[in-house]
Protein backbone atom coordinates (compact mmCIF):
# COMPACT_ATOMS: atom_id res chain seq x y z
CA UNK A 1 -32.19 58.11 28.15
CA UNK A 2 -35.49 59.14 29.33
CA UNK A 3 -37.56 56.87 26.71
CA UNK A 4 -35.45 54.04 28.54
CA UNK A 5 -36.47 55.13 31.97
CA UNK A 6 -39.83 55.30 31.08
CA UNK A 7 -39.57 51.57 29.62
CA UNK A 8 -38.11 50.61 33.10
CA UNK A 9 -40.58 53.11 35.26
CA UNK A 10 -42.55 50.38 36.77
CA UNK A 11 -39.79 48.54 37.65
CA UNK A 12 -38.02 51.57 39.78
CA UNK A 13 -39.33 51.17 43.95
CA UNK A 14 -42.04 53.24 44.57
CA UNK A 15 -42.18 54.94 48.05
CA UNK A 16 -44.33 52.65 50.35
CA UNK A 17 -47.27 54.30 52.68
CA UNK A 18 -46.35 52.42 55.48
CA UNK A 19 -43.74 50.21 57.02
CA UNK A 20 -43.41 47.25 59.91
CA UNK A 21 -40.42 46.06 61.81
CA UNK A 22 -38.66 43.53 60.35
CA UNK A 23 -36.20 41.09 60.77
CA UNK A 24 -33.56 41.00 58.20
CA UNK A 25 -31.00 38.21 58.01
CA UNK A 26 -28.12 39.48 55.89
CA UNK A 27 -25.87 37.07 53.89
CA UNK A 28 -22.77 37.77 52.16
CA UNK A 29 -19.54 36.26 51.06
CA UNK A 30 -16.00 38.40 51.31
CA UNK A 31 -13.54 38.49 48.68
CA UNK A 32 -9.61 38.21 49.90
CA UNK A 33 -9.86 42.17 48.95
CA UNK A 34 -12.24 44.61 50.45
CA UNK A 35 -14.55 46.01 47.80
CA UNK A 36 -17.69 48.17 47.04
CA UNK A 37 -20.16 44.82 47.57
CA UNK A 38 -18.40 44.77 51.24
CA UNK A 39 -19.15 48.23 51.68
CA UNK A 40 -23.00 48.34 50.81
CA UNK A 41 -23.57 45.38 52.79
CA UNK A 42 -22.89 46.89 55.98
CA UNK A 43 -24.03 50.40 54.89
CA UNK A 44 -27.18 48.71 54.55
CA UNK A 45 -27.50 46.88 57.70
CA UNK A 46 -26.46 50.29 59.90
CA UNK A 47 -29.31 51.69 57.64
CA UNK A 48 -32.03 49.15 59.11
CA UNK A 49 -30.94 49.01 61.99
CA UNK A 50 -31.04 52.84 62.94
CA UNK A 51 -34.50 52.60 61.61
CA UNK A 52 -35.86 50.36 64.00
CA UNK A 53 -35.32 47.09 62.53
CA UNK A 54 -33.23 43.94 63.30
CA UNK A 55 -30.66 42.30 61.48
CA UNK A 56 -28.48 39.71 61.53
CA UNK A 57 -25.35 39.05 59.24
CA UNK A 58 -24.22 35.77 58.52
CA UNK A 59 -20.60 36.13 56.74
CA UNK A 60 -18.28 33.81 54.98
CA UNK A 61 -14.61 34.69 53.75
CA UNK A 62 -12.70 33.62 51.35
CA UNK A 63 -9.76 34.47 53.81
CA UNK A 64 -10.40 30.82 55.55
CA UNK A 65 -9.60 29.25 51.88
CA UNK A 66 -6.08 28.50 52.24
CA UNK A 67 -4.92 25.24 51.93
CA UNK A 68 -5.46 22.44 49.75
CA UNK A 69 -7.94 20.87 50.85
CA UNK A 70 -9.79 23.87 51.61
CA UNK A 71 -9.86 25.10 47.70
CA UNK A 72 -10.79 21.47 46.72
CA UNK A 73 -13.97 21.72 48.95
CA UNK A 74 -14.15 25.30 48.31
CA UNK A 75 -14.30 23.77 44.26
CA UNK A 76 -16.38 20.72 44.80
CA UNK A 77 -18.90 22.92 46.26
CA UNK A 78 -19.37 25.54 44.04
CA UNK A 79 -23.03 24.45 42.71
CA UNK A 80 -23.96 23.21 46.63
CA UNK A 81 -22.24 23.50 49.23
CA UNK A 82 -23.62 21.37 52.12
CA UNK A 83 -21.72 23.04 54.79
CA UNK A 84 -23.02 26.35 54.04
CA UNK A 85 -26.48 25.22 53.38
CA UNK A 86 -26.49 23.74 57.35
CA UNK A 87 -24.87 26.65 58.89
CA UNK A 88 -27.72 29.22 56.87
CA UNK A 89 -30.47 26.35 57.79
CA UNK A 90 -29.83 26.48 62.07
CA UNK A 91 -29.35 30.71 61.27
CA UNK A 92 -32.58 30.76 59.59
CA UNK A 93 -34.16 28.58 62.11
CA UNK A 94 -33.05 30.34 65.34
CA UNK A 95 -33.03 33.82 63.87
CA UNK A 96 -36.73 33.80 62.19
CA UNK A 97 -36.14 36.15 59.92
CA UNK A 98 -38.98 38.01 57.60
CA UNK A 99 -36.43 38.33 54.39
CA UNK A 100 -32.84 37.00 53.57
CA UNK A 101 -31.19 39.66 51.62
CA UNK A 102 -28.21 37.96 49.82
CA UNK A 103 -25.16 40.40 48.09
CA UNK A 104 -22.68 37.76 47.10
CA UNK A 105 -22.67 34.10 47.43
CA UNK A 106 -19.94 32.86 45.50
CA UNK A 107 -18.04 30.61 46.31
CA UNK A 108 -18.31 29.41 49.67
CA UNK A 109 -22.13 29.94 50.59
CA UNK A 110 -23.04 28.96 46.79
CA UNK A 111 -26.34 28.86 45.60
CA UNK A 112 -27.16 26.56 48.26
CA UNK A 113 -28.44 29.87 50.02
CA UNK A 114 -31.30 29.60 47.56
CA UNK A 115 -32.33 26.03 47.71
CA UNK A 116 -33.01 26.20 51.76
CA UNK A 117 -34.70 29.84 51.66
CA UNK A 118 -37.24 28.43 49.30
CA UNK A 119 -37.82 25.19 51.52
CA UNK A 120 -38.16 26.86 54.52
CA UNK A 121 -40.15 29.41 52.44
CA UNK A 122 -38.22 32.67 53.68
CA UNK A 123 -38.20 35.70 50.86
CA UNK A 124 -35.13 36.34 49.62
CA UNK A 125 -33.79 39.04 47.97
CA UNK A 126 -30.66 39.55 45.56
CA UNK A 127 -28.74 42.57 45.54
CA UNK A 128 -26.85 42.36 41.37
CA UNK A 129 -23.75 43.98 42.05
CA UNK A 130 -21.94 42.59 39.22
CA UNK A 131 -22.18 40.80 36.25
CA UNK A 132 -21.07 36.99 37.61
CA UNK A 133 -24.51 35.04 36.63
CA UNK A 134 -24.36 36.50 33.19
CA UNK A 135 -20.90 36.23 32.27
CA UNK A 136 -17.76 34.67 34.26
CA UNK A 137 -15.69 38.04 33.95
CA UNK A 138 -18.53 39.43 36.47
CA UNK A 139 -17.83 42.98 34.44
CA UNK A 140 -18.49 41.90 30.88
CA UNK A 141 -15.48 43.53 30.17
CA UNK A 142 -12.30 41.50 28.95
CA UNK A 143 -9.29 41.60 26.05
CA UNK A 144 -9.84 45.37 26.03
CA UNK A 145 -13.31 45.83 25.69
CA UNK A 146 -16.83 45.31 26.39
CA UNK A 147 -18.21 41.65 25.54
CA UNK A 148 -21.80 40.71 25.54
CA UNK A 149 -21.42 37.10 23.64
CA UNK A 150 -21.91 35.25 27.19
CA UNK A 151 -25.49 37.08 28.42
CA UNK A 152 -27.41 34.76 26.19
CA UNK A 153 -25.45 31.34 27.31
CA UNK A 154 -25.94 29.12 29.46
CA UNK A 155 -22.58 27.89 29.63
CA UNK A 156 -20.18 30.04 28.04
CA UNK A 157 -17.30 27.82 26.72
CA UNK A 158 -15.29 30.35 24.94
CA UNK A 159 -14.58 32.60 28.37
CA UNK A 160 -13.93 29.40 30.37
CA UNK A 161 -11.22 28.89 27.70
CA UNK A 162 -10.04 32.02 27.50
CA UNK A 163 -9.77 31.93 31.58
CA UNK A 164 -11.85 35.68 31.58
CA UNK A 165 -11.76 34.87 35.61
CA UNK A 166 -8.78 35.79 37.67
CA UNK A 167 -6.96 34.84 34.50
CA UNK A 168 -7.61 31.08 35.19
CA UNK A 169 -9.68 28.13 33.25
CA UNK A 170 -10.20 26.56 36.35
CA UNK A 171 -11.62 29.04 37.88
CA UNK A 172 -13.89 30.65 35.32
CA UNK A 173 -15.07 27.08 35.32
CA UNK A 174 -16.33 27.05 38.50
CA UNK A 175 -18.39 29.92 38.10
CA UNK A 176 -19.57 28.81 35.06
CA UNK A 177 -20.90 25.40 36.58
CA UNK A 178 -22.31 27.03 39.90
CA UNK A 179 -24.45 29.84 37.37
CA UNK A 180 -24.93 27.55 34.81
CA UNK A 181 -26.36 24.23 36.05
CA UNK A 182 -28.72 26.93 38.65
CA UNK A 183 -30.30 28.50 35.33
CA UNK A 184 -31.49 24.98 33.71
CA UNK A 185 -32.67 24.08 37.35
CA UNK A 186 -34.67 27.07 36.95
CA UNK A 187 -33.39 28.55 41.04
CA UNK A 188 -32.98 31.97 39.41
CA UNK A 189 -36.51 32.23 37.95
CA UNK A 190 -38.13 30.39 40.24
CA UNK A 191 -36.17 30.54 44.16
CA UNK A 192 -35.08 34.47 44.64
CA UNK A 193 -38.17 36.40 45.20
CA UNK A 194 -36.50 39.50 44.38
CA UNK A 195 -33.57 40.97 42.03
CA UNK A 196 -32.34 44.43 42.83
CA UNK A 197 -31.01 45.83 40.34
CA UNK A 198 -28.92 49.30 40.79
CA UNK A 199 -29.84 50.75 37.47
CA UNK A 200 -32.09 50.69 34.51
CA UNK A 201 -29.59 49.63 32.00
CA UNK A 202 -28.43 46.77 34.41
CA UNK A 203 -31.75 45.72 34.63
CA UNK A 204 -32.63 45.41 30.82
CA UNK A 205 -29.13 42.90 30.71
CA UNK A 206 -30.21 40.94 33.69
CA UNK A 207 -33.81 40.79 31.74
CA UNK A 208 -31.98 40.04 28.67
CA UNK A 209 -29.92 36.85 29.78
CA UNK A 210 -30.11 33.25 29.77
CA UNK A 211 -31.09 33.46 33.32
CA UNK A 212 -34.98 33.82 32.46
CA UNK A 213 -36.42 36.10 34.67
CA UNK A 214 -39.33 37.52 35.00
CA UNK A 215 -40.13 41.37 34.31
CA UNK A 216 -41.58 41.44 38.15
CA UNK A 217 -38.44 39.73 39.81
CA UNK A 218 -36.20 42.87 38.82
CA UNK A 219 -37.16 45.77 41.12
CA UNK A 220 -34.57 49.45 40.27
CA UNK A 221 -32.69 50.27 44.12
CA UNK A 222 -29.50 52.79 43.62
CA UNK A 223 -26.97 52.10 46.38
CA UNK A 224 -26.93 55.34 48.59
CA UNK A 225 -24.26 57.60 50.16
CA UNK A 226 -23.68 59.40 53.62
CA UNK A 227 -24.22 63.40 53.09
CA UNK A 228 -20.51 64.68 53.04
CA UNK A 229 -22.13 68.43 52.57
CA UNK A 230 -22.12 71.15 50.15
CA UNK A 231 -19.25 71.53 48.72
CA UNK A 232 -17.60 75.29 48.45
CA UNK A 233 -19.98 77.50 45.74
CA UNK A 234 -16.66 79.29 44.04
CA UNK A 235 -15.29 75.86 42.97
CA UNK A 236 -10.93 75.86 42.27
CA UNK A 237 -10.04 75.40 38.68
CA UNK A 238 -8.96 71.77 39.01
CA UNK A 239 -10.89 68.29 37.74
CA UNK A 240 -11.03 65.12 39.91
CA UNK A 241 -10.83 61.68 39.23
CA UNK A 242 -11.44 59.28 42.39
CA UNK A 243 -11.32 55.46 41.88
CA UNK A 244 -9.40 52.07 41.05
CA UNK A 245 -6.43 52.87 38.05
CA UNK A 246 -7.60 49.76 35.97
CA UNK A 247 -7.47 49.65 32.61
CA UNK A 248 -11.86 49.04 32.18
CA UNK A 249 -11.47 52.73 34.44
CA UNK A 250 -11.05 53.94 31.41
CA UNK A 251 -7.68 55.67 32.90
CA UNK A 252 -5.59 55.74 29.39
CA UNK A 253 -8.68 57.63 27.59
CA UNK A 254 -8.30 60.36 30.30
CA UNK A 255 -4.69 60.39 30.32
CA UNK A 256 -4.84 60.82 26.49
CA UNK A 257 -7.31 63.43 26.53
CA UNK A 258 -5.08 65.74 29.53
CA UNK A 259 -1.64 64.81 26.75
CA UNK A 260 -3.69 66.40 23.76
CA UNK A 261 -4.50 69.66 26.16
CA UNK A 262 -2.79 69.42 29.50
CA UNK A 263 -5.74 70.95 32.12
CA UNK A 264 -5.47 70.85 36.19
CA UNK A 265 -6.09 67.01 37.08
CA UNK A 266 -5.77 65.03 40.87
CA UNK A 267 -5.73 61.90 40.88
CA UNK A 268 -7.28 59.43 44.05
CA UNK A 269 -6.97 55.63 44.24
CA UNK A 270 -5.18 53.01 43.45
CA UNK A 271 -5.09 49.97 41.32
CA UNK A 272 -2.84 47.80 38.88
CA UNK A 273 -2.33 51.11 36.50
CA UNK A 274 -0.54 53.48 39.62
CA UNK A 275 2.93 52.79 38.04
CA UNK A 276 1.40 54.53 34.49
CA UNK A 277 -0.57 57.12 36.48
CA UNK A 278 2.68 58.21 38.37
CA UNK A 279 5.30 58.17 35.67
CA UNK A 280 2.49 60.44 33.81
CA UNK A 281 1.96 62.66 36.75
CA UNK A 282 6.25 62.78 37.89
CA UNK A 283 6.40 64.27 33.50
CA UNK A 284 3.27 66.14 33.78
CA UNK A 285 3.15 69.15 36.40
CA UNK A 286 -0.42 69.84 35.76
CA UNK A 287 -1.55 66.46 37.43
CA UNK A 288 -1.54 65.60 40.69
CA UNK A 289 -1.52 62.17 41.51
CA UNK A 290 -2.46 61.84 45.28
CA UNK A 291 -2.44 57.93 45.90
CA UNK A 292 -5.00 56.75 48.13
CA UNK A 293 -7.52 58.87 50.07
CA UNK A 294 -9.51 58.12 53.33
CA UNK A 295 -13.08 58.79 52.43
CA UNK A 296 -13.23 62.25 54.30
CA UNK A 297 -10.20 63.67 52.58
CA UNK A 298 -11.65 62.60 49.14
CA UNK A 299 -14.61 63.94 49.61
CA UNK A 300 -12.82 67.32 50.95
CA UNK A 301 -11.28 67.27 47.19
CA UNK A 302 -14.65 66.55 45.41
CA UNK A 303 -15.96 70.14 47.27
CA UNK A 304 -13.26 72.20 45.59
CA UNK A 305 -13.42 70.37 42.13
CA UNK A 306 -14.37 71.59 39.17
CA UNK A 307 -16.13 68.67 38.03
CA UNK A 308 -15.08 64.94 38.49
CA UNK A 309 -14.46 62.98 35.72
CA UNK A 310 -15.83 59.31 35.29
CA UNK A 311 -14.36 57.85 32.49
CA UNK A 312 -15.09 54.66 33.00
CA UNK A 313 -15.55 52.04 29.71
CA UNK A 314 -17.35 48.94 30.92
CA UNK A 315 -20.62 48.20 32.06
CA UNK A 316 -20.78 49.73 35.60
CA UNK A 317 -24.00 48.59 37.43
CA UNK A 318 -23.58 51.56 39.39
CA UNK A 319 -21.20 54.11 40.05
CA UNK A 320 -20.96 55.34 43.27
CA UNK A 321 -17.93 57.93 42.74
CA UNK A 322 -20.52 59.93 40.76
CA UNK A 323 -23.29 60.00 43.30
CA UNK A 324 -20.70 61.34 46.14
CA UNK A 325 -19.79 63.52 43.60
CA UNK A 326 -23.25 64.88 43.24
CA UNK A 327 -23.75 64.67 47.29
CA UNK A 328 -21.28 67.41 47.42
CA UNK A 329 -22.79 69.84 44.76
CA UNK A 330 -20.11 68.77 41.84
CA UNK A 331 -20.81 67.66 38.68
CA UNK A 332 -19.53 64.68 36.64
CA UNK A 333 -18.37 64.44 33.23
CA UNK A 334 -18.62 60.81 32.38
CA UNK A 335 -18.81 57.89 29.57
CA UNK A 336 -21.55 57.53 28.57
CA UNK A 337 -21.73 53.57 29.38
CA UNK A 338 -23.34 51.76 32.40
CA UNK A 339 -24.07 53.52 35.29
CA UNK A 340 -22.35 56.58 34.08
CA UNK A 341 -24.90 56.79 31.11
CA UNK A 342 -27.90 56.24 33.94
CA UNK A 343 -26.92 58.02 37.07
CA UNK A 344 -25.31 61.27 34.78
CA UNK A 345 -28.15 63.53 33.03
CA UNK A 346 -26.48 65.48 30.00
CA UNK A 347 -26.23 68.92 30.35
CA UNK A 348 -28.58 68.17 33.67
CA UNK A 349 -26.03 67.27 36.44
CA UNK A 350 -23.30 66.54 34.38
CA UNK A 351 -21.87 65.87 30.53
CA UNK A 352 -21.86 62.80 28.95
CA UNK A 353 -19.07 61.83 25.99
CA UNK A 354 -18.25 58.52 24.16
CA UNK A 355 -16.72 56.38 25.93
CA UNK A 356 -12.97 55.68 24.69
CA UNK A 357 -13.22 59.27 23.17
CA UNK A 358 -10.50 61.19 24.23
CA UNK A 359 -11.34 64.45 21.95
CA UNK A 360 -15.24 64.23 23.47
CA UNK A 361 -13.78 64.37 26.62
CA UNK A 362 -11.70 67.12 26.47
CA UNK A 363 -14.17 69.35 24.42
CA UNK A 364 -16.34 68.67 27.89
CA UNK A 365 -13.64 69.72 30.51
CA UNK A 366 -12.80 72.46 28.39
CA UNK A 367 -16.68 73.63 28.05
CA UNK A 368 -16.52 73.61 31.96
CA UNK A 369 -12.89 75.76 32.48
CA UNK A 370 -14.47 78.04 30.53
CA UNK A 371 -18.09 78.12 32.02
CA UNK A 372 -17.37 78.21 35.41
CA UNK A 373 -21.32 79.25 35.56
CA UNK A 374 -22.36 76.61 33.94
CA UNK A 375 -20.43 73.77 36.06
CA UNK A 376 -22.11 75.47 39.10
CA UNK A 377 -25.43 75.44 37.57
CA UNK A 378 -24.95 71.18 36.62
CA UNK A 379 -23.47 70.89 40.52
CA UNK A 380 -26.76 72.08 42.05
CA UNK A 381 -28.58 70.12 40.30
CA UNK A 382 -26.49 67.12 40.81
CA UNK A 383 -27.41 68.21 44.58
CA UNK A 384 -30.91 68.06 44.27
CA UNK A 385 -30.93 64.41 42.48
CA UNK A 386 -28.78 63.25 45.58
CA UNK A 387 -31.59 64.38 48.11
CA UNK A 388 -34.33 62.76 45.74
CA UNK A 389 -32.80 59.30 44.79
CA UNK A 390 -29.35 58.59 46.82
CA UNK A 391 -29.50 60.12 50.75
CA UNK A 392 -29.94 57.35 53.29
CA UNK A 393 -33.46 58.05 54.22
CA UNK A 394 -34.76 58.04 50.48
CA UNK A 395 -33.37 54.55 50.07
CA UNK A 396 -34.57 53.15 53.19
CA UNK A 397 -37.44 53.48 51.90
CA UNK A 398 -36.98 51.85 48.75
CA UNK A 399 -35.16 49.25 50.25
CA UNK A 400 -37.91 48.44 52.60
CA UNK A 401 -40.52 48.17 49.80
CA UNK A 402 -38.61 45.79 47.89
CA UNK A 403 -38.97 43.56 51.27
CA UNK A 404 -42.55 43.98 51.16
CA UNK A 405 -42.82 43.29 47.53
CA UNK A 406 -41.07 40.25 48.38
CA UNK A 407 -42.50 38.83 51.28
CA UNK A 408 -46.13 40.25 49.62
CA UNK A 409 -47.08 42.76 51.72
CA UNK A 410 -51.05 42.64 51.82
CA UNK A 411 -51.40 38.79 52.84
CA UNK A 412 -48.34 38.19 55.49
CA UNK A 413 -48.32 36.08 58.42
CA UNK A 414 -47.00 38.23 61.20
CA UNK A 415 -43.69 38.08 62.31
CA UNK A 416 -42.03 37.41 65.93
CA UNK A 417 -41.48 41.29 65.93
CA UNK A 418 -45.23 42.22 65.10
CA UNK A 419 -46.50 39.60 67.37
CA UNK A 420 -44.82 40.97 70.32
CA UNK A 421 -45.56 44.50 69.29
CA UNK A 422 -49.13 43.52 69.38
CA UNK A 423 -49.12 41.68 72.60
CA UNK A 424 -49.50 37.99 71.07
């Protein structure tokens, strides 16, 4: 791991010396269903804004496609939509902003969003939070395993026939046509100032892909996480697993491994697995299955765990269950794949095991019921790499010098904010 962070060292933000006000317009598109994407986007703008600077969301939702007509529009502008591109044109214009900061612009804002930030010459900046310009799945992760055959294509036929998107041709078509046709017009290389990436091993795909970028386009920004506090030091003899039940969760592998050598599990969340995960737990009395949590409560369980488990088996570009985990002094036992293999150190703030491996994962929560020691020892330093990479003030900071790398922060014309700060 640590010859691969070195390989991606100058790519991770660097703490700036010095910061300016800025004006931030914020651009995202909503899924039907609330998801992480949703919830960084506005983490992010309370973040700015309680440091001084001002920002302005423009939203679109995917709740207003309903009809028709509105899916055929929604459809026919998948590669540019000219609605969108007016409403963010009058925003942009009235709003002045220093940086756009785009997290998801499919479908109804499109890569439109692009095309008028580069002729108006505003940064912009791209948070990655899935897979979707590399492969139609948007989690590389289909028929039951991991699939890389689409990074290197431009248009990947085989996935739009095997409908890898919501289960539908159509659809994975549409995707394919609004990344596709955007790659051989060159707007990913050449029209987004700045990629963030949330780890290195997301980076090296993006890097990787038929989407051309260059090395200096990619900077490394992990999402972040409110301090829930210590958890207690004399941890219960239970293990935790908090997230969707889907089957790329990796949630069969860890039921498996509790069948070969039943061992006190809870269970949070839910997801299109909860009818497995309860007939398991109603046969099982040594899991717990608790449904879904409000954040507060699960965090309340993460402070009394043993260790929470992150099996997950597809190519997370983060993994944000882990990093609350670590906010509250627990360690994680997880896959080593994705953000699990990035964000987990072995035998540093957690244990790593192959992912799929049932038997690797056991032999790890067993290591831990009987080392109570040594999970306490991996949980404080789990602590310590929260206050260092994920708090809110560490990745203000890093967030704020990926603005600067993108708007170029030694030759900048000054902003409305500056100006009137100076008296101009």
């Amino acid at each position: 791991m640590w010859a691969r962070l070195k390989t991606f060292r100058k790519l991770f933000v660097p703490y700036p010396d010095y910061f300016y006000y800025m004006r931030v317009l914020q651009i995202h598109n909503f899924y039907k269903q609330a998801g992480g994407e949703d919830t960084v986007f506005e983490q992010e703008a309370q973040l700015l804004q309680a440091n001084g600077h001002t920002v302005e969301q423009l939203t679109f939702t995917n709740n207003n496609v309903k009809s028709i007509k509105d899916k055929l529009q929604a459809a026919l502008g998948v590669i540019y939509n000219i609605q969108s591109a007016d409403i963010i044109r009058n925003r942009i214009l009235t709003f002045k902003p220093d940086v756009v900061h785009v997290h998801n612009f499919f479908p109804l804002v499109s890569p439109a969003v692009f095309e008028v930030c580069h002729k108006y010459k505003v940064p912009v900046v791209m948070t990655l939070h899935n897979y979707r310009l590399i492969c139609p799945s948007a989690v590389l992760y289909y028929d039951g395993k991991v699939q890389l055959e689409n990074l290197q294509q431009v248009f990947p036929v085989k996935a739009i026939l095997k409908g890898v998107y919501r289960g539908s041709k159509i659809e994975t078509a549409s995707v394919v046509l609004a990344t596709g046709v955007h790659k051989l017009l060159g707007t990913w290389r050449n029209k987004v100032n700045k990629f963030i990436a949330l780890t290195p091993g997301a980076a090296d795909l993006f890097l990787q892909s038929s989407l051309n970028l260059k090395p200096e386009q990619l900077s490394i920004k992990p999402n972040f996480t409110a301090d829930p506090g210590v958890g207690a030091a004399v941890r219960e003899n239970y293990f935790l697993y908090l997230g969707r039940l889907t089957e790329e969760k990796g949630i069969r592998t860890l039921l498996k491994a509790h069948a070969a050598k039943p061992f006190p599990l809870r269970i949070i969340g839910t997801g299109p697995l909860q009818e497995l995960v309860q007939e398991y737990a109603a046969n099982n009395p040594s899991v717990e299955y608790l449904g879904y949590r409000q954040r507060e409560e699960a965090m309340e369980q993460l402070k009394k765990a043993r260790a929470l488990i992150f099996p997950s088996e597809w190519m997370e570009t983060f993994g944000m269950t882990a990093v609350e985990a670590f906010a509250t002094g627990t360690s994680v036992i997880a896959a080593k794949i994705g953000g699990g293999a990035h964000i987990v150190q072995h035998q540093q703030n957690g244990l790593h095991y192959t992912p799929g491996n049932a038997q690797e994962l056991l032999k790890q929560v067993d290591m831990l019921q009987k080392l109570p020691d040594l999970a306490l020892s991996l949980g404080l330093h789990a602590r310590k790499c929260y206050e260092q990479f994920y708090t809110p003030e560490a990745n203000c900071k890093m967030l704020l010098q990926v603005y600067e790398q993108a708007i170029g922060a030694k030759q900048k014309p000054a902003s409305a904010t500056m100006a009137a700060e100076a008296g101009l």
